[in-house]
Protein backbone atom coordinates (compact mmCIF):
# COMPACT_ATOMS: atom_id res chain seq x y z
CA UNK A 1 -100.65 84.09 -31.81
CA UNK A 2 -99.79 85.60 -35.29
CA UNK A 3 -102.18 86.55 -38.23
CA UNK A 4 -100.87 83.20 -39.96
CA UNK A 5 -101.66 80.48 -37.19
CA UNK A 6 -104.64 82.33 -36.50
CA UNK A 7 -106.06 81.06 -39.56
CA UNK A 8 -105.61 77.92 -38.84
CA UNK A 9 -102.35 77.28 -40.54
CA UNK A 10 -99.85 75.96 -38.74
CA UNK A 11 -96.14 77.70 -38.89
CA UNK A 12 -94.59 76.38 -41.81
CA UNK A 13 -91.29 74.91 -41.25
CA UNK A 14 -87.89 76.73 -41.75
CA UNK A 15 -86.54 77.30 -45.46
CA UNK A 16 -83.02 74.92 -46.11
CA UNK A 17 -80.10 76.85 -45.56
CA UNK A 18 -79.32 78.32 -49.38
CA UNK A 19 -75.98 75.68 -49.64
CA UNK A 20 -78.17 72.47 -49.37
CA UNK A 21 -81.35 73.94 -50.95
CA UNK A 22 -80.38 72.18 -54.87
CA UNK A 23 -78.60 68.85 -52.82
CA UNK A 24 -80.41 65.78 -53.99
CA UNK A 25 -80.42 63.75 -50.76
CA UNK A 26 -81.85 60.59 -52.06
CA UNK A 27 -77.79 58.92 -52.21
CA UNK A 28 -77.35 59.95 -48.61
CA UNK A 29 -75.76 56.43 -48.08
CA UNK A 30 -73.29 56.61 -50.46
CA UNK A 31 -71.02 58.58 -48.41
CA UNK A 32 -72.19 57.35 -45.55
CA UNK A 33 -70.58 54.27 -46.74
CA UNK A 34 -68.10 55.60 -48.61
CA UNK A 35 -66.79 57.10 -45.15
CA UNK A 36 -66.90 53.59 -43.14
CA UNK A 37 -64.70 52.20 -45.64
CA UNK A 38 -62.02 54.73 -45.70
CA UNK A 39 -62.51 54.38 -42.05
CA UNK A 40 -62.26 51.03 -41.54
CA UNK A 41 -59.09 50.97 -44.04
CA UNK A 42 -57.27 53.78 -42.31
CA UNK A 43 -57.38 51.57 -38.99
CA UNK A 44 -56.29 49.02 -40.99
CA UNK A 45 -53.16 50.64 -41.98
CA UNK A 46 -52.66 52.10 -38.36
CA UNK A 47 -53.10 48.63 -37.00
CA UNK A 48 -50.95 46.29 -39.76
CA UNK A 49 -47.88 48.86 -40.06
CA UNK A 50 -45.55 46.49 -40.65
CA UNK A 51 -47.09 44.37 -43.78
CA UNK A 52 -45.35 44.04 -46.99
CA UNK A 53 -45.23 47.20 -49.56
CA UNK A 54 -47.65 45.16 -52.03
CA UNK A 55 -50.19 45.07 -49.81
CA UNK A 56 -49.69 48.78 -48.55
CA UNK A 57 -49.76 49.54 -51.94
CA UNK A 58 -53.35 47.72 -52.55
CA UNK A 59 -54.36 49.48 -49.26
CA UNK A 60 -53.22 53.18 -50.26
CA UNK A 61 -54.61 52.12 -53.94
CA UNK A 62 -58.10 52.01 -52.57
CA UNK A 63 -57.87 54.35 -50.39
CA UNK A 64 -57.03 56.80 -52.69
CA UNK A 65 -59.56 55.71 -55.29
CA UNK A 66 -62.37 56.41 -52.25
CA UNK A 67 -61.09 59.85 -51.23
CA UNK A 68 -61.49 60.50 -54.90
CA UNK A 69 -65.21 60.20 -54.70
CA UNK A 70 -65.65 61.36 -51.68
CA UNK A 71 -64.13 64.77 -52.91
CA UNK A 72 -66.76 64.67 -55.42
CA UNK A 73 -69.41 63.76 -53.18
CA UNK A 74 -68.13 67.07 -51.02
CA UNK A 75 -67.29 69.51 -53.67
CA UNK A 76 -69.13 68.64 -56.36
CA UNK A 77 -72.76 69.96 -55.82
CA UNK A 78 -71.34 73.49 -55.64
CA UNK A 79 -72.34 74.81 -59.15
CA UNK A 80 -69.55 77.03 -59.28
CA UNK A 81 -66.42 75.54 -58.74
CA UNK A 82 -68.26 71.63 -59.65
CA UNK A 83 -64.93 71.09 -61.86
CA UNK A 84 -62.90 71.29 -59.03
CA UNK A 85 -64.03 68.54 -57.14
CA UNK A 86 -63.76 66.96 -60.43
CA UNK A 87 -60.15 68.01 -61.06
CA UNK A 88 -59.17 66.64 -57.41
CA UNK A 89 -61.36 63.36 -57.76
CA UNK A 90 -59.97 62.43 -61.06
CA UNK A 91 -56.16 62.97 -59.99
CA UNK A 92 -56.89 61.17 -56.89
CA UNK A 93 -58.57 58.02 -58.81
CA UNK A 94 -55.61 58.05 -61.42
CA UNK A 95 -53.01 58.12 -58.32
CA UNK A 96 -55.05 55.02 -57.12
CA UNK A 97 -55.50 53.10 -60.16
CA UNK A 98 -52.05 53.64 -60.86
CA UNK A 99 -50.74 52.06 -57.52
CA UNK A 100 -53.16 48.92 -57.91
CA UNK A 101 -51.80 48.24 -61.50
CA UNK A 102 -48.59 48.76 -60.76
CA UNK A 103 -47.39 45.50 -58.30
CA UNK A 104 -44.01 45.74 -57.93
CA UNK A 105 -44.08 49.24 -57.12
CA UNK A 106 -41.13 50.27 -54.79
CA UNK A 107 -41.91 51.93 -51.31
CA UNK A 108 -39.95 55.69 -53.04
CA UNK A 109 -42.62 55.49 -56.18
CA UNK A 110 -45.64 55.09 -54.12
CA UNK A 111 -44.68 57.58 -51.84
CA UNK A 112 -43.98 60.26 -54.53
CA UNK A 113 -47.33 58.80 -56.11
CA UNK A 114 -49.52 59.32 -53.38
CA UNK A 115 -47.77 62.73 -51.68
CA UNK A 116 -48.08 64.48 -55.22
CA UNK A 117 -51.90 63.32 -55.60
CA UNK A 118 -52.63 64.68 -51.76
CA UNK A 119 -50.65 68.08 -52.66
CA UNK A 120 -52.66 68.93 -55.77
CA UNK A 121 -56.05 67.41 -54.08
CA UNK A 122 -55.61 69.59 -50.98
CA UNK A 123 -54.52 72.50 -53.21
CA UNK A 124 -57.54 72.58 -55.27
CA UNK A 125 -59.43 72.21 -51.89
CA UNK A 126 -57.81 75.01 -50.25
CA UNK A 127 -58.82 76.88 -53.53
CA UNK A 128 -62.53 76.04 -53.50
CA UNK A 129 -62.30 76.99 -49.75
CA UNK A 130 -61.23 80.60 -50.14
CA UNK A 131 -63.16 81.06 -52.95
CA UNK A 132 -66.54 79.95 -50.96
CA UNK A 133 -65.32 82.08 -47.60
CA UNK A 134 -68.92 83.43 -47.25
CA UNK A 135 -70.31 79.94 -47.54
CA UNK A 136 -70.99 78.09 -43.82
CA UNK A 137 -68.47 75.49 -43.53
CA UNK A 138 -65.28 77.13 -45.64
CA UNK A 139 -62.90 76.22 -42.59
CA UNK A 140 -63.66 72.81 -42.93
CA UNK A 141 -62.96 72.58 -46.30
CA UNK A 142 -59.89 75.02 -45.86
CA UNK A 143 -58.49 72.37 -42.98
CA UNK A 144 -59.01 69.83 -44.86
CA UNK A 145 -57.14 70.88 -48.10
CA UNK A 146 -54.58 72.66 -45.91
CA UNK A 147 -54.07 69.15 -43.93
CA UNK A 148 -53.70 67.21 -47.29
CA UNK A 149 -51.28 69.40 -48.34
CA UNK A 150 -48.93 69.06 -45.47
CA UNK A 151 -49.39 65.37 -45.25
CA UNK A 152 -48.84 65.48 -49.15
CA UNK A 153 -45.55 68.00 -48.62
CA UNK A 154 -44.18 65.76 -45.92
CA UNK A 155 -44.51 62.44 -48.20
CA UNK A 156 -43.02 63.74 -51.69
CA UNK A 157 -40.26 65.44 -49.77
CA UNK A 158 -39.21 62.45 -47.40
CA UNK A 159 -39.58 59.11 -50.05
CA UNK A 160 -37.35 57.01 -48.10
CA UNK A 161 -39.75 57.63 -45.47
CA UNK A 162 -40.09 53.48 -43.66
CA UNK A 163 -43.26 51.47 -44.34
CA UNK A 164 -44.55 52.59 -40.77
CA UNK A 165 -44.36 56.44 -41.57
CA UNK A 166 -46.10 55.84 -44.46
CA UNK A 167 -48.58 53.83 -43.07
CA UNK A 168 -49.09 56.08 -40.49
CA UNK A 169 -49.39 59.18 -43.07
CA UNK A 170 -52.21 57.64 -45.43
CA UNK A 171 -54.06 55.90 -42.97
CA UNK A 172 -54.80 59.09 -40.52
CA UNK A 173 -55.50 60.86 -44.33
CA UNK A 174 -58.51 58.31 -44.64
CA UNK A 175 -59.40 58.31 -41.43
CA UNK A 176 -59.94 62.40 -41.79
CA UNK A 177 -61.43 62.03 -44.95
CA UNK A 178 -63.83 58.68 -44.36
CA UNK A 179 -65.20 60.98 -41.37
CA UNK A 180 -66.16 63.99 -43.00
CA UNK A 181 -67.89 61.74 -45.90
CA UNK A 182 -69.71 59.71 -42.70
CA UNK A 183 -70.51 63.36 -41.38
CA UNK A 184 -71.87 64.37 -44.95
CA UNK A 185 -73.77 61.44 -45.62
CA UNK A 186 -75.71 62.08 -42.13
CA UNK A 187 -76.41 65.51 -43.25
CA UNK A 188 -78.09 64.40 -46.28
CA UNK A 189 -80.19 61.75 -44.06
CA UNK A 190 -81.21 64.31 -42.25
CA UNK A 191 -82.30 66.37 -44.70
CA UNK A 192 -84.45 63.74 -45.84
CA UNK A 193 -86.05 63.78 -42.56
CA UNK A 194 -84.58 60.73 -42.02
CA UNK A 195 -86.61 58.77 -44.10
CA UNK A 196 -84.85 55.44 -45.58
């Protein structure tokens, strides 16, 4: 028994690790839900691959718009590199509110649309990744930017790509991303000792 419980005092529980210790929990949800809609859209997409490019479009529009805050929502507690997340959330949001304004966009301009907002996205991911290397959970963030940029590359360089390749593309993109915002969002519940 140690001096401290010897005195009656129970061990006091373990510090947070210093990356969560200034995270405000209390919106754990909003990920969490935030997550089960890109989800739920990306099996959409993987499911419907043959619907009309309007409705693609509305789908990818969304989509996009979502993976926007949910970069924020990842990045954006990180005092340092906070304008970042910012940076990749806003171009994200623009690249979606573009494609849901536009209607009679063709299948070429929402490709280009959405493969050059993934490129930049991942790019300033990948950055915030290497520049947080001693941080716990870098790779993640490093395979995730590294994985939009591919999926961005292969996009913007193949336009004519059919309706299914692009469905295919963008709807495993919010699959990866709707999980790691679930994954987040159960972190922060936890943190709250799950409390509601």
């Amino acid at each position: 028994m140690t001096s401290y419980e010897s005195q009656g005092n129970s061990i006091p529980p373990p510090p947070r690790p210093i990356e969560y210790r200034d995270v405000d929990a209390s919106g754990w949800w909003a990920p969490l839900l935030l997550g089960v809609i890109l989800v739920g859209l990306g099996i959409w997409m993987l499911t419907n691959l043959f619907e009309s490019v309007v409705v693609l479009a509305w789908i990818a529009g969304v989509s996009l718009i979502a993976g926007g805050i949910v970069e924020v929502a990842a990045l954006g507690g990180r005092q340092a590199l906070g304008w970042v997340a910012w940076l990749g959330a806003l171009l994200l949001v623009a690249a979606g509110v573009v494609v849901l304004v536009w209607p009679d966009i063709t299948l070429r301009a929402l490709a280009v649309l959405a493969g050059a907002a993934l490129v930049v996205a991942g790019s300033l991911r990948l950055v915030t990744a290497l520049y947080n290397r001693h941080e716990p959970g870098w790779t993640l963030d490093l395979g995730i930017g590294g994985f939009g940029i591919a999926l961005g590359a292969v996009i913007v360089t193949w336009p004519d790509a059919t309706l299914v390749v692009l469905a295919v593309s963008l709807g495993i993109r919010a699959i990866a991303t709707g999980l790691v915002a679930i994954g987040t969002g159960w972190q922060m519940h936890s943190m709250r000792g799950g409390r509601p």
